[in-house]
Protein backbone atom coordinates (compact mmCIF):
# COMPACT_ATOMS: atom_id res chain seq x y z
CA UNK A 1 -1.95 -36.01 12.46
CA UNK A 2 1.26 -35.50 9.48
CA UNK A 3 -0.48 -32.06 9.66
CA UNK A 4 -0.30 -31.42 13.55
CA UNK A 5 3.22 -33.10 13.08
CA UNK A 6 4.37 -30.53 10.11
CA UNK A 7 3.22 -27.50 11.74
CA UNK A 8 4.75 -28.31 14.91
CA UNK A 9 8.21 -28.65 12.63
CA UNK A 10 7.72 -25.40 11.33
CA UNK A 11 6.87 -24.14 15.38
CA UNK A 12 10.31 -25.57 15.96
CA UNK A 13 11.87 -24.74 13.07
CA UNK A 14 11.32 -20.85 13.88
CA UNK A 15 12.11 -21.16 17.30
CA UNK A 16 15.37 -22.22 15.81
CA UNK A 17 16.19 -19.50 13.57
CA UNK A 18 14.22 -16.96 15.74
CA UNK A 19 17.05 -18.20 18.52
CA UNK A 20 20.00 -18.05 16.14
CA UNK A 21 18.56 -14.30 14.26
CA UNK A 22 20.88 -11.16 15.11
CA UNK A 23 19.38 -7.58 14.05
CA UNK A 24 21.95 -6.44 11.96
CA UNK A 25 24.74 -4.84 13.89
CA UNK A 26 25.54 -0.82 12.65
CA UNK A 27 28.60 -2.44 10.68
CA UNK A 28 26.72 -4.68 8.49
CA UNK A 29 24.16 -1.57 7.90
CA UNK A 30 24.98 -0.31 3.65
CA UNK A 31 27.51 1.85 3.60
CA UNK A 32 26.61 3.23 0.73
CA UNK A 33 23.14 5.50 0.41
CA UNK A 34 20.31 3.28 -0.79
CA UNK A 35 16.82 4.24 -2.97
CA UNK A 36 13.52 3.23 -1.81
CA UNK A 37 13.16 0.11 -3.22
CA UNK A 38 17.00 -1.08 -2.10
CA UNK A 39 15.82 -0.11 1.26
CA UNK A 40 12.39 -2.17 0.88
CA UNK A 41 14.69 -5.09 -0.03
CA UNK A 42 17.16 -5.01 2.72
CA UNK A 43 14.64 -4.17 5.60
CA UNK A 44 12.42 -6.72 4.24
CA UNK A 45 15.26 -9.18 4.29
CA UNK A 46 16.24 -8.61 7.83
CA UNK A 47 13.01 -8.82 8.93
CA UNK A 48 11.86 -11.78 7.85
CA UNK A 49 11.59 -13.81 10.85
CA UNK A 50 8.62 -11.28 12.12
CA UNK A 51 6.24 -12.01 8.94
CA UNK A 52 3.89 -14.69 8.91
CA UNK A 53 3.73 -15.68 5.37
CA UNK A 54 3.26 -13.29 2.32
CA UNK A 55 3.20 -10.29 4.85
CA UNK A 56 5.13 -7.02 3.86
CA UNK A 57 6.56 -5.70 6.96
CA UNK A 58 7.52 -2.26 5.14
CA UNK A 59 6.30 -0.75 2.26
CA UNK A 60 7.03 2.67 0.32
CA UNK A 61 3.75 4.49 1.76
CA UNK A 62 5.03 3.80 5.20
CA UNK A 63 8.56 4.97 4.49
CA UNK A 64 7.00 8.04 3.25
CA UNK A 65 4.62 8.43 6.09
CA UNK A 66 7.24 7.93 9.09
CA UNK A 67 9.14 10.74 7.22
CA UNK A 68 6.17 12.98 6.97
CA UNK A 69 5.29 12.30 10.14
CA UNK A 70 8.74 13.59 11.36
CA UNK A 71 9.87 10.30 12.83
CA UNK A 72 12.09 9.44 10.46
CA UNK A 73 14.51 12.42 8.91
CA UNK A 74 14.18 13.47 4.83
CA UNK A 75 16.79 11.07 2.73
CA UNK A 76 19.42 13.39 1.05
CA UNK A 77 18.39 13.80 -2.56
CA UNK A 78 15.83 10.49 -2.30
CA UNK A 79 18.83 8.19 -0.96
CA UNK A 80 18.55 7.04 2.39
CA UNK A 81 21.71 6.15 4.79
CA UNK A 82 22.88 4.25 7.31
CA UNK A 83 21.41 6.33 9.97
CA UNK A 84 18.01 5.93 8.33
CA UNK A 85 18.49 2.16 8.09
CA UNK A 86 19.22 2.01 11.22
CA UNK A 87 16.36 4.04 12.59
CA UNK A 88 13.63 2.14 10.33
CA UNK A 89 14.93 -1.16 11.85
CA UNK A 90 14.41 0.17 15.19
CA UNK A 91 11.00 1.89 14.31
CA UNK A 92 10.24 -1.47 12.32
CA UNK A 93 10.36 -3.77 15.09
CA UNK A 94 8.35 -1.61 17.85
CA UNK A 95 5.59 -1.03 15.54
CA UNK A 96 3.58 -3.91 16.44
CA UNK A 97 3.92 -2.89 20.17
CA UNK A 98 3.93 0.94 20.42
CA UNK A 99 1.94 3.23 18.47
CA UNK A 100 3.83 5.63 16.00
CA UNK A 101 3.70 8.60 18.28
CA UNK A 102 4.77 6.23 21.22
CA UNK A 103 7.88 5.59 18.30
CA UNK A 104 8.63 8.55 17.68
CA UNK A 105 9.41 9.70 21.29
CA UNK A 106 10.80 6.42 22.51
CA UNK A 107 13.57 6.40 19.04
CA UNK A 108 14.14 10.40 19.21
CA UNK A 109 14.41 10.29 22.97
CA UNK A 110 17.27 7.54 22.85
CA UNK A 111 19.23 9.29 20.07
CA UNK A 112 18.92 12.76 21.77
CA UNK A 113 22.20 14.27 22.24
CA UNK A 114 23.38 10.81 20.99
CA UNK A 115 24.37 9.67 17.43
CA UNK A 116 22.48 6.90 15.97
CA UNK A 117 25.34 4.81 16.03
CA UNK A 118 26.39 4.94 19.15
CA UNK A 119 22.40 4.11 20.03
CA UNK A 120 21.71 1.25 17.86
CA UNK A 121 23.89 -1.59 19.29
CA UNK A 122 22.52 -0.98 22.19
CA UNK A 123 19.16 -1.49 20.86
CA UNK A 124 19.78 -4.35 18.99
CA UNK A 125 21.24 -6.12 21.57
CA UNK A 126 18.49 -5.79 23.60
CA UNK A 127 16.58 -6.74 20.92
CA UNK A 128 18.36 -10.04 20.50
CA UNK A 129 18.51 -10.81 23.82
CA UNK A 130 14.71 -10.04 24.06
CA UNK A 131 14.07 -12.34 21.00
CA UNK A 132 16.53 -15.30 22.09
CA UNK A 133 14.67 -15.28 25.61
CA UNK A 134 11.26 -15.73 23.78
CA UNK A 135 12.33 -18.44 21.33
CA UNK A 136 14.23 -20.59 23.75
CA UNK A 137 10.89 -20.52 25.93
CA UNK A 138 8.89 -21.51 22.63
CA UNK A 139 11.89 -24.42 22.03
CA UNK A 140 11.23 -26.10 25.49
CA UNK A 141 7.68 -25.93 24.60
CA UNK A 142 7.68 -27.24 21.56
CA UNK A 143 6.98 -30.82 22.52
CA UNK A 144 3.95 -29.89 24.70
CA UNK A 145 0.21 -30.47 23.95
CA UNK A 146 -2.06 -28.18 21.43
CA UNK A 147 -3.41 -27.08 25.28
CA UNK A 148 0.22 -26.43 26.53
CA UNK A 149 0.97 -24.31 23.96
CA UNK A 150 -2.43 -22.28 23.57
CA UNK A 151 -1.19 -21.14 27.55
CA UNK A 152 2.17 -20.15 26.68
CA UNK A 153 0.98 -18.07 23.97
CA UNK A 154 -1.40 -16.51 26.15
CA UNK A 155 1.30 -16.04 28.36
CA UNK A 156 3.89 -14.07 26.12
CA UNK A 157 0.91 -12.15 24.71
CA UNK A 158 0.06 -11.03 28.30
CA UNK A 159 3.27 -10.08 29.05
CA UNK A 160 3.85 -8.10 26.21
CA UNK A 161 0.44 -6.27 26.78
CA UNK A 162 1.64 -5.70 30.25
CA UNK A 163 5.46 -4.45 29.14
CA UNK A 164 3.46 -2.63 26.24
CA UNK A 165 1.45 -0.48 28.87
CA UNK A 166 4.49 0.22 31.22
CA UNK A 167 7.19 1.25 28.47
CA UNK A 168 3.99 3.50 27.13
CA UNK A 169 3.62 4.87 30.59
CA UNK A 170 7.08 5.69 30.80
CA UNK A 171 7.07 7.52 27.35
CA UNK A 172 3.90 9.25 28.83
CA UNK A 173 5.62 10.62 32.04
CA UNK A 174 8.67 12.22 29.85
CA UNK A 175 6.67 13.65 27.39
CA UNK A 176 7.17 17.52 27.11
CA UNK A 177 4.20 19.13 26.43
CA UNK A 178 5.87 22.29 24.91
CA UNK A 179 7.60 20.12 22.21
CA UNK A 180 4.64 17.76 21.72
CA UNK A 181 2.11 21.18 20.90
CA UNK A 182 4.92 23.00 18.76
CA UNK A 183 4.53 19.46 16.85
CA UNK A 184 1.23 19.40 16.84
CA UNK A 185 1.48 23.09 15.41
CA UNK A 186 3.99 22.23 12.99
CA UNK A 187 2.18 19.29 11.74
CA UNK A 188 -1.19 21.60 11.39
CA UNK A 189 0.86 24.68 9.59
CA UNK A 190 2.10 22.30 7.11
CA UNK A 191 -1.31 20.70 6.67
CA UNK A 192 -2.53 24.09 5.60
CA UNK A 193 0.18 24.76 3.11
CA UNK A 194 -0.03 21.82 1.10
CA UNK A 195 -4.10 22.92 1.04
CA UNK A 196 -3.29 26.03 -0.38
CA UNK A 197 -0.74 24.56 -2.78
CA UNK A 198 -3.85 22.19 -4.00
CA UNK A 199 -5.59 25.22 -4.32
CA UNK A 200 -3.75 27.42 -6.70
């Protein structure tokens, strides 16, 4: 019972902070360029709340892969800045809905023609206001029954399975076929270089 008791505090407790937590706004991004592991530490940091316990929500093989990949751009002489930071927060907290090509167009389609700072408050307001709708729904429910509570989180995982398929059904109908096979041939070429650099 102190068991059910202590892990309903700790249901509570997150729905708490989870309420209170603000992605950080563009101003409180570094100013100053970062190396990997700085950037490990900060992202980590600000996305905390998301981990259940001794998860790493970003490592340096996935850094490297979203910029091989092409989703993320090169850092400048290994130093990344407050566009990238930016961009990895936003790429950071779709990851666990959309898949990485879904990413990719969803992040490159909203900073088309658009810098990444004018983009990203928009995003992470939506993404607090996403996140304070969720926990204050998990805070009037944290009273409730084991069976209560087994519904609402069947309930928020539905809906985010169902807002998972539409948002990758919109990404689907503006894809441009063109751009997606010069990628595609892009990603190939380069594939074949670094063979033949193995090679010699």
């Amino acid at each position: 019972m102190a068991q059910d008791e202590e892990k309903r505090g700790q249901l509570n407790k997150w729905a708490e902070a989870a309420g209170r937590y603000e992605l950080a706004g563009w101003e409180r991004l570094p100013e100053l360029e970062l190396y990997m592991d700085q950037v490990i530490t900060f992202m980590n940091r600000q996305l905390e709340p998301f981990a259940t316990e001794g998860e790493r929500l970003l490592t340096p093989s996935m850094i490297n892969n979203y910029v091989k990949d092409g989703v993320l751009p090169r850092p400048e002489k290994k130093k990344y800045n407050r566009d990238h930071i930016a961009m990895l927060l936003m790429i950071c907290t779709l990851k666990s809905v959309l898949s990485l090509p879904e990413i990719d167009a969803l992040v490159h389609g909203l900073t088309e023609g658009r810098a990444v700072c004018d983009q990203y408050p928009e995003f992470a307001r939506a993404h607090d206001q996403a996140l304070r709708e969720a926990a204050a729904r998990l805070g009037d429910a944290a009273g409730a029954d084991a069976a209560a509570l087994y519904r609402l989180a069947a309930q928020l995982a539905l809906e985010a399975n169902a807002r998972r398929a539409a948002a990758a059904r919109i990404l689907y109908s503006l894809a441009d076929p063109e751009k997606e096979q010069e990628k595609a041939e892009k990603k190939d070429t380069e594939k074949k270089e670094k063979e033949r650099e193995k090679e010699k």
